[in-house]
N, C-alpha and C. Protein backbone atom coordinates (compact mmCIF):
# COMPACT_ATOMS: atom_id res chain seq x y z
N UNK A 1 73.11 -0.02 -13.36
CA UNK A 1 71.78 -0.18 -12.84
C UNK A 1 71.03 1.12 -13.06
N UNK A 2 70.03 1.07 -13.18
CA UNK A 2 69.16 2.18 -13.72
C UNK A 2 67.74 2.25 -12.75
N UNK A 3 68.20 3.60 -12.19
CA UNK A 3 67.23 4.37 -11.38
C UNK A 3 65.82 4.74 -11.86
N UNK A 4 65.38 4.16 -11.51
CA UNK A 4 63.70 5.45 -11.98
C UNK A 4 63.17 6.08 -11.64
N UNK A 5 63.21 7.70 -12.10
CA UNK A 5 62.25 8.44 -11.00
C UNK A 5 60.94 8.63 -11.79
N UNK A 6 60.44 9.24 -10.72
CA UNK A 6 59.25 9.79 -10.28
C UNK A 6 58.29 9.81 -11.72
N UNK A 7 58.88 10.85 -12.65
CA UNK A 7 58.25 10.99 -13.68
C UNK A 7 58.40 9.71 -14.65
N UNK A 8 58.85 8.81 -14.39
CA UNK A 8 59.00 7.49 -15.48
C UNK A 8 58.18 6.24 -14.94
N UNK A 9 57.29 6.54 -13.61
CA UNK A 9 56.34 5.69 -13.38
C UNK A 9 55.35 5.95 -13.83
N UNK A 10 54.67 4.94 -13.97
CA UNK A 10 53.28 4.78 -14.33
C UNK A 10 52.33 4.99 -13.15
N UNK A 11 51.07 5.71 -13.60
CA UNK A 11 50.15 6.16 -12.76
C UNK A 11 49.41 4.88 -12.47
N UNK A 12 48.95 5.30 -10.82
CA UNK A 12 48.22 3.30 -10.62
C UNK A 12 47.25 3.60 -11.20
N UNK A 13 46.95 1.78 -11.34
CA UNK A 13 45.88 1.81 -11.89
C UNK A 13 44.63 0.70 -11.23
N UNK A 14 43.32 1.40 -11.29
CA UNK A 14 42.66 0.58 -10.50
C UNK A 14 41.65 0.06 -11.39
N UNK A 15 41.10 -1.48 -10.92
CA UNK A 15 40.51 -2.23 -12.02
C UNK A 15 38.60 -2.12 -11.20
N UNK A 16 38.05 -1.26 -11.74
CA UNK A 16 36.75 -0.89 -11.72
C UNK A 16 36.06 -1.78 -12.00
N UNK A 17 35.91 -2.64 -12.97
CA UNK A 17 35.09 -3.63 -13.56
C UNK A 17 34.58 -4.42 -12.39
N UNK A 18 35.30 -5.62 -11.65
CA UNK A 18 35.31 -5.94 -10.29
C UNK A 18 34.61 -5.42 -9.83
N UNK A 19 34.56 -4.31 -9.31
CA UNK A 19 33.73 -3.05 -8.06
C UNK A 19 32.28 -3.20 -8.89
N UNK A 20 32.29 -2.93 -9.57
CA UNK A 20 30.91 -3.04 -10.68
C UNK A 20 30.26 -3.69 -10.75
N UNK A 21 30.95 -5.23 -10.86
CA UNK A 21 30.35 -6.75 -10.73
C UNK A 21 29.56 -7.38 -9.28
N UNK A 22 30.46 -6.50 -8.29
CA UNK A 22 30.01 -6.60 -6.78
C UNK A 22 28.81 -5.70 -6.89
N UNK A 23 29.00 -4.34 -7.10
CA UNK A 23 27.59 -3.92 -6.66
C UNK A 23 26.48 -4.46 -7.03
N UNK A 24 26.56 -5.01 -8.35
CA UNK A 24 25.55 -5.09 -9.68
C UNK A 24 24.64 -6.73 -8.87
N UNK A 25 25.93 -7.42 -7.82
CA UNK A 25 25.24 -8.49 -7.36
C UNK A 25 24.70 -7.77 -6.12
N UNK A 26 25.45 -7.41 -5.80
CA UNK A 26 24.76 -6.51 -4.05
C UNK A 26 23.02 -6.03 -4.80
N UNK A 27 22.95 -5.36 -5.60
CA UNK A 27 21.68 -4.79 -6.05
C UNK A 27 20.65 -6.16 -6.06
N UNK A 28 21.34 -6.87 -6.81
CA UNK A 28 19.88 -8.24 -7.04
C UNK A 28 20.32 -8.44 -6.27
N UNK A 29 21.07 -9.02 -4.87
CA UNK A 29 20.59 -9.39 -4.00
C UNK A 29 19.41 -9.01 -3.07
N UNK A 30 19.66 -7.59 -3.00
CA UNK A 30 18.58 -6.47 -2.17
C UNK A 30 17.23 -6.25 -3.16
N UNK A 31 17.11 -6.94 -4.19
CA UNK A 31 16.29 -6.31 -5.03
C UNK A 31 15.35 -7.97 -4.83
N UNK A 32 16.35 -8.82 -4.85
CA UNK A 32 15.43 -10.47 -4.58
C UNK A 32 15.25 -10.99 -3.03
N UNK A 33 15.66 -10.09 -2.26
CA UNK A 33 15.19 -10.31 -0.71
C UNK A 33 14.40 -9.53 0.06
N UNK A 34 13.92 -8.34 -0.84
CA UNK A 34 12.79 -7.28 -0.36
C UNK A 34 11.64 -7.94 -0.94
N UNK A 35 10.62 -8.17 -0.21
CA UNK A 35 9.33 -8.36 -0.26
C UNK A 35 8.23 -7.07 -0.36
N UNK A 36 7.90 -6.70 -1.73
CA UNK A 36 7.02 -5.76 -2.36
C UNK A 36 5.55 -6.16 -2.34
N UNK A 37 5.25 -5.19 -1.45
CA UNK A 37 3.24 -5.76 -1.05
C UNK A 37 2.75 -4.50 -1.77
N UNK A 38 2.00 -4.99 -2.67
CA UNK A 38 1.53 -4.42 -3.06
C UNK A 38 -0.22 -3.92 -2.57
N UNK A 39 -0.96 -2.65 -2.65
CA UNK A 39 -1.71 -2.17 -2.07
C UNK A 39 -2.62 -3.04 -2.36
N UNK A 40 -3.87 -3.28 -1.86
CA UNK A 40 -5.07 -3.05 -2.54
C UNK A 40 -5.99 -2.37 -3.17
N UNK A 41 -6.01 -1.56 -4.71
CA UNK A 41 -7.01 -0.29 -4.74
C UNK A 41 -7.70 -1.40 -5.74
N UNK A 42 -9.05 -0.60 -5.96
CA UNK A 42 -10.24 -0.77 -6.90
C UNK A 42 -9.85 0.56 -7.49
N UNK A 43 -9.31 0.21 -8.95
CA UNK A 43 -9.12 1.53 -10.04
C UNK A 43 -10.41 2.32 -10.68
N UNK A 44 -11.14 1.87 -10.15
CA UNK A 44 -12.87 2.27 -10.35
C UNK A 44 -13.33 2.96 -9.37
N UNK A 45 -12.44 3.45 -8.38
CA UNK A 45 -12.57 3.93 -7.32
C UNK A 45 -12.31 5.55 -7.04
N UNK A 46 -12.59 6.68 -7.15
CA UNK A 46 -11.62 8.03 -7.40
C UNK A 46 -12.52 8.41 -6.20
N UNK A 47 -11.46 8.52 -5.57
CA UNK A 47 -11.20 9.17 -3.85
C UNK A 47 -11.24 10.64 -4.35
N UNK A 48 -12.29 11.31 -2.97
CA UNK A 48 -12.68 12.75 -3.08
C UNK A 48 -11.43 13.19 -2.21
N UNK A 49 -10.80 14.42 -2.27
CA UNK A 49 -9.61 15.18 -2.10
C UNK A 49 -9.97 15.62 -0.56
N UNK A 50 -9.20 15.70 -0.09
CA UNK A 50 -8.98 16.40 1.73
C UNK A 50 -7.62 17.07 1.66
N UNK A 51 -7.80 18.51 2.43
CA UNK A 51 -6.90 19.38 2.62
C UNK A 51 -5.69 19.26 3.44
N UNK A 52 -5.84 17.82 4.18
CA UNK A 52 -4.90 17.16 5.62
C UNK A 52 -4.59 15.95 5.27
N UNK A 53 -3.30 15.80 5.03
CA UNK A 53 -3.05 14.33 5.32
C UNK A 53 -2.40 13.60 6.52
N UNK A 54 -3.13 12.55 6.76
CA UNK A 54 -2.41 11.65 8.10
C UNK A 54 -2.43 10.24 8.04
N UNK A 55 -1.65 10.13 9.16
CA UNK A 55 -1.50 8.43 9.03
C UNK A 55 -2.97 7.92 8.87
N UNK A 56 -3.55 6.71 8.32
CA UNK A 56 -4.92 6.40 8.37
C UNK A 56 -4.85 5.06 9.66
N UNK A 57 -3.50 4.36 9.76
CA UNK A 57 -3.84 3.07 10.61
C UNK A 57 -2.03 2.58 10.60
N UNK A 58 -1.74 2.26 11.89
CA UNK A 58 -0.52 1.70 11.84
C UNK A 58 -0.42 0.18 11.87
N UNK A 59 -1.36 -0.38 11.57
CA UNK A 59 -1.89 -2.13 11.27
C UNK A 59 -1.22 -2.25 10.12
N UNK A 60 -0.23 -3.37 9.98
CA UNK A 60 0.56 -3.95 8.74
C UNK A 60 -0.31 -4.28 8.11
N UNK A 61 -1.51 -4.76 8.53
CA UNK A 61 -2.37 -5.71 7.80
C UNK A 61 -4.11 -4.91 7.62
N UNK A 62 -4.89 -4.05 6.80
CA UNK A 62 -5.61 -3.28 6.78
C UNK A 62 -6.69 -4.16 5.72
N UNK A 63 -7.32 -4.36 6.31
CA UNK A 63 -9.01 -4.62 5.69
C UNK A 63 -9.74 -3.88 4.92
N UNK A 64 -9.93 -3.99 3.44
CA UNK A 64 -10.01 -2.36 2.49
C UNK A 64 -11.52 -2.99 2.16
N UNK A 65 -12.35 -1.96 2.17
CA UNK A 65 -13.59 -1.99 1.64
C UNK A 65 -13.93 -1.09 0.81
N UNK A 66 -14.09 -1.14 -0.35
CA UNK A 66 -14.00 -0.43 -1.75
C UNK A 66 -15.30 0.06 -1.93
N UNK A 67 -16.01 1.11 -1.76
CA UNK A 67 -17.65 1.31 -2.35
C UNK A 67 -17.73 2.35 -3.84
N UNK A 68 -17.96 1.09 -4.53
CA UNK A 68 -17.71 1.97 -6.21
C UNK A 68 -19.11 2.97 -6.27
N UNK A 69 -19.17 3.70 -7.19
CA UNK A 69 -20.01 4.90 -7.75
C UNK A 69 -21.05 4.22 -7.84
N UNK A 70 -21.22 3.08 -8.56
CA UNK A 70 -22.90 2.53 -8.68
C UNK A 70 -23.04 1.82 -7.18
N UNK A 71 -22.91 1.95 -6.17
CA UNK A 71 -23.00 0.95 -5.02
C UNK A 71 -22.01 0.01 -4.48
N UNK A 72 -21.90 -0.49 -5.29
CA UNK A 72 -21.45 -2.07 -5.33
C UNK A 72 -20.04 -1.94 -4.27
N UNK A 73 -20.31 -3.16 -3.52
CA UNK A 73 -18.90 -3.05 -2.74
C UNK A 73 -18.11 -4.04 -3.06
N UNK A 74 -16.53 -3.52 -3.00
CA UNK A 74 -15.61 -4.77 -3.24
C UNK A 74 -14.91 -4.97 -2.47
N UNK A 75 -14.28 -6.08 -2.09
CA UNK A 75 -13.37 -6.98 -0.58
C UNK A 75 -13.05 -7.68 -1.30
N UNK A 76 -11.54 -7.72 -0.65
CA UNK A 76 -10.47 -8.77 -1.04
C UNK A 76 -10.68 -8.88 -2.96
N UNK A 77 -10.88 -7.83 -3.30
CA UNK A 77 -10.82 -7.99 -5.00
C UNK A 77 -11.92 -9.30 -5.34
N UNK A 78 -13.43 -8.90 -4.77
CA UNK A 78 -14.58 -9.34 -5.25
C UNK A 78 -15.45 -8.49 -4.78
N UNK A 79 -16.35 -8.31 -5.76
CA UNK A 79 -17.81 -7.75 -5.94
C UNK A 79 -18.67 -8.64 -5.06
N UNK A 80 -19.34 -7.58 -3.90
CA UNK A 80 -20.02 -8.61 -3.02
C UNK A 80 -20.99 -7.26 -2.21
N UNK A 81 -22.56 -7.96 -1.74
CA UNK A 81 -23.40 -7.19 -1.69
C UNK A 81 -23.13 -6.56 0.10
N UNK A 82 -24.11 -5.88 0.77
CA UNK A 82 -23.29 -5.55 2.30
C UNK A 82 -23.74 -6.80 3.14
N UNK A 83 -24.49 -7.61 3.19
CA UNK A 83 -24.05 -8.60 3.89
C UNK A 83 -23.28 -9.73 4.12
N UNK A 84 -22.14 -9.71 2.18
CA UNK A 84 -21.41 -10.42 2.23
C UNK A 84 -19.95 -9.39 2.90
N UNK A 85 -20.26 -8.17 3.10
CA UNK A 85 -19.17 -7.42 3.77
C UNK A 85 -19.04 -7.48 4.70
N UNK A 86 -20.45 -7.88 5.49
CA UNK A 86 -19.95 -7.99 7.10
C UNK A 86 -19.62 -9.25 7.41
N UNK A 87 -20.10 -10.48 6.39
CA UNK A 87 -19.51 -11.66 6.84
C UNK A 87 -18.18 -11.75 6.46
N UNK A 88 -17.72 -10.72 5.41
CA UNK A 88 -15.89 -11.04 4.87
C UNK A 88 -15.64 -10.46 6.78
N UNK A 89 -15.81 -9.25 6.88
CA UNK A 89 -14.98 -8.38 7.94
C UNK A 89 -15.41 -9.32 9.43
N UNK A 90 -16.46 -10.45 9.71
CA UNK A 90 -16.52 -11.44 10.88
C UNK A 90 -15.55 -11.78 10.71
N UNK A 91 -15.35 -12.71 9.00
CA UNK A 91 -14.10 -13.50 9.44
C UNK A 91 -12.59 -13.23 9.67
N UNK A 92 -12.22 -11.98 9.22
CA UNK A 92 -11.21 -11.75 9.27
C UNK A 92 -11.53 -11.03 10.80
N UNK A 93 -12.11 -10.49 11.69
CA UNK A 93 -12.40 -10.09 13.02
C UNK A 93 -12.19 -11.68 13.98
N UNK A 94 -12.98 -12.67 13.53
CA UNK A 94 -12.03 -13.76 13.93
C UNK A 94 -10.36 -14.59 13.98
N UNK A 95 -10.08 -14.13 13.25
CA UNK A 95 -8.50 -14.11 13.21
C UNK A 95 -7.84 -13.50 13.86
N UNK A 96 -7.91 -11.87 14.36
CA UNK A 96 -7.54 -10.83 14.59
C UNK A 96 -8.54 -10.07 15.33
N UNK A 97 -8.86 -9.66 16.93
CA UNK A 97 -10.31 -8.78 17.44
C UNK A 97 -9.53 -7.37 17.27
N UNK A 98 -8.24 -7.39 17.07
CA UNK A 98 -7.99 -5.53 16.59
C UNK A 98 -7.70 -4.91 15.05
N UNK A 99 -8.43 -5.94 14.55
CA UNK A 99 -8.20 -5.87 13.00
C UNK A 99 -8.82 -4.63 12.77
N UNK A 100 -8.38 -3.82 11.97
CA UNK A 100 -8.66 -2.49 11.18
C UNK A 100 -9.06 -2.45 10.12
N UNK A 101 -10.01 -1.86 9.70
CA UNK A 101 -11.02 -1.81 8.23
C UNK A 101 -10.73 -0.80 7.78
N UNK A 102 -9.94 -0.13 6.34
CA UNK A 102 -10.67 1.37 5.47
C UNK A 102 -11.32 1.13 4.75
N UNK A 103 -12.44 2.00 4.29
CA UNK A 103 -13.46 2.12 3.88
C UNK A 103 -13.17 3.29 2.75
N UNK A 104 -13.03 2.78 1.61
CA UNK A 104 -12.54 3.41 0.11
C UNK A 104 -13.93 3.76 -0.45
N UNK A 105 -14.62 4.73 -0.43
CA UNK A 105 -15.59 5.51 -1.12
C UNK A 105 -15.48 6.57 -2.33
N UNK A 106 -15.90 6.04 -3.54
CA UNK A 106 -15.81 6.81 -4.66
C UNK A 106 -16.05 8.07 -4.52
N UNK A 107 -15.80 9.34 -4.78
CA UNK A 107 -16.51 10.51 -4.66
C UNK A 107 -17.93 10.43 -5.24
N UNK A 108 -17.97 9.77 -6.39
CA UNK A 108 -19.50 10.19 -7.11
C UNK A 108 -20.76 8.95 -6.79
N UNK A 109 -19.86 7.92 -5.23
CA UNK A 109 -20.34 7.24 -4.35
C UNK A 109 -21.81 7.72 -3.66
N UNK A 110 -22.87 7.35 -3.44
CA UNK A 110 -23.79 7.98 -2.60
C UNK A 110 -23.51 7.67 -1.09
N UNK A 111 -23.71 8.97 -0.14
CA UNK A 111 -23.44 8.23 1.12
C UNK A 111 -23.63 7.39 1.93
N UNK A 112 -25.03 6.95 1.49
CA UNK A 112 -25.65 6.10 1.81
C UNK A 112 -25.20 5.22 2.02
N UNK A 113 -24.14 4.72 0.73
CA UNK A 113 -23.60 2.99 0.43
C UNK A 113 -22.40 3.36 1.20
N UNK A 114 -21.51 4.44 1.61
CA UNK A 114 -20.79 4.68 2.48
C UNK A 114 -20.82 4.44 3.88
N UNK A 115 -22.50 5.08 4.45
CA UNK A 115 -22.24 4.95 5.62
C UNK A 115 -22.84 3.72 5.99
N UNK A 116 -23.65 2.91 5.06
CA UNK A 116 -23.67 1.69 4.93
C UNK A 116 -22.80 0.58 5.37
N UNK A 117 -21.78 0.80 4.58
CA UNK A 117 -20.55 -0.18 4.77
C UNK A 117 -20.27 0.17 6.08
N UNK A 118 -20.06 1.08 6.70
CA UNK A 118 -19.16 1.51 8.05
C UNK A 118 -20.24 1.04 9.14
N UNK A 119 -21.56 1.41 8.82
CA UNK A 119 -22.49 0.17 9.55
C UNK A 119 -22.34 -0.80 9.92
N UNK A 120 -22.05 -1.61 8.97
CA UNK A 120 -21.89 -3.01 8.44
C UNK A 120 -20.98 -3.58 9.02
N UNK A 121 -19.45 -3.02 9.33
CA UNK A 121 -18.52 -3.47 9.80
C UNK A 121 -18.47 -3.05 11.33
N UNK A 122 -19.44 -1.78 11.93
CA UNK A 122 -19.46 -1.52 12.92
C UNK A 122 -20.13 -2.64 14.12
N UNK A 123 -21.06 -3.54 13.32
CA UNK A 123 -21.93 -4.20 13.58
C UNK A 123 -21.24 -5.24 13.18
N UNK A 124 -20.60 -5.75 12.62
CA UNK A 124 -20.28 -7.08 13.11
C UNK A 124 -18.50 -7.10 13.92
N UNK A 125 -18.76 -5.52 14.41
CA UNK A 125 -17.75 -5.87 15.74
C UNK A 125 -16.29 -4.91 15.26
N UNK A 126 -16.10 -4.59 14.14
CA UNK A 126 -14.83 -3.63 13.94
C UNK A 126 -15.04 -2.65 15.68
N UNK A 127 -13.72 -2.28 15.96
CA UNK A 127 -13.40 -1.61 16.78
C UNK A 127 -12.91 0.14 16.00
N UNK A 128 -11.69 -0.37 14.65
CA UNK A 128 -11.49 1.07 13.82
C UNK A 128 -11.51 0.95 12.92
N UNK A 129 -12.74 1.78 12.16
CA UNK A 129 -12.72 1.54 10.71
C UNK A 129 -12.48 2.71 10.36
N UNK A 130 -11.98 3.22 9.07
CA UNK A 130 -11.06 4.45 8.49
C UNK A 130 -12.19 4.94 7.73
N UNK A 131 -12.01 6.16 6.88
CA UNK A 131 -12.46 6.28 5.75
C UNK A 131 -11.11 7.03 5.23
N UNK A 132 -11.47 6.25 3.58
CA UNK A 132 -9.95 6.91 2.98
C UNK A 132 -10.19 7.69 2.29
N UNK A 133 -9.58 8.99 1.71
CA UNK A 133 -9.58 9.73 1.12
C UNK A 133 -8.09 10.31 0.29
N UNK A 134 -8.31 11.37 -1.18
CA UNK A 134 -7.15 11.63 -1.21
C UNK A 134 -6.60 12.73 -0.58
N UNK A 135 -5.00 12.52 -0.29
CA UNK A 135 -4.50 13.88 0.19
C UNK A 135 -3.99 15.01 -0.07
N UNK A 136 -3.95 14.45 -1.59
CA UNK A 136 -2.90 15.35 -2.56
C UNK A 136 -4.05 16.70 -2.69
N UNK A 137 -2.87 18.14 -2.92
CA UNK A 137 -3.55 19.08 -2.84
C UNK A 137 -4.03 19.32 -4.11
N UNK A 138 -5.08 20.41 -4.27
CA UNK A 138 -5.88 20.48 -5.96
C UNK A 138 -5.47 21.78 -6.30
N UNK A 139 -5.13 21.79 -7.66
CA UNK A 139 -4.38 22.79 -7.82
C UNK A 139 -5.38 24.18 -8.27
């Protein structure tokens, strides 16, 4: 009968492939059960810079009012004049009386159409409306 030592075994061996196959499903699983919301911006939009950044609103759900460079305001990804802004922000104020509005103003925006909009929504009943800005520092 024949002994075997130590040095005449074989080193274990472990089968990786398996482990691989699990994660690779673990990933699409986590990758097809996360729900990705995507923002609302108007890319026509270039936010003037601020030296502070902070939370703007802890509302999951934020009411964006876009005021591009020539005037024009956009909601819910349509071009619409300010009295169709205060009737978008009634109705969604009917759904919700603590609904939260930001107010996205171009830098090369006049303030006018800025403080316009914040009018607009002040008056048909917003309680907090934001103004957004960027935070990133300028180099």
């Amino acid at each position: 009968m024949r002994i075997r030592r130590a040095e005449d075994a074989e080193e274990p061996f472990f089968a990786l492939t398996s482990l691989i196959d699990i994660l690779f499903v673990l990933i699409t699983f986590f990758l097809a059960a996360t729900s990705f919301r995507e923002e609302e911006r108007d890319v026509q939009v270039s936010l003037p810079r601020a030296d502070e950044s902070a939370a703007l609103t802890s509302a999951p759900r934020v009411l964006v009012v876009n005021v591009r460079a020539d005037g024009r305001y956009v909601v819910s990804n349509r071009v619409t004049d300010l009295p169709g802004v205060a009737q978008t922000v009634r109705q969604a104020l009917s759904g919700d009386g603590q609904q939260k509005v930001l107010i996205r103003g171009d830098r090369a925006a006049r303030h006018e159409h800025v403080a316009a909009a914040v009018r607009a929504c002040k008056q048909a009943g917003v309680v907090h409306a934001n103004i957004g800005y960027d935070s990133t520092p300028t180099p």
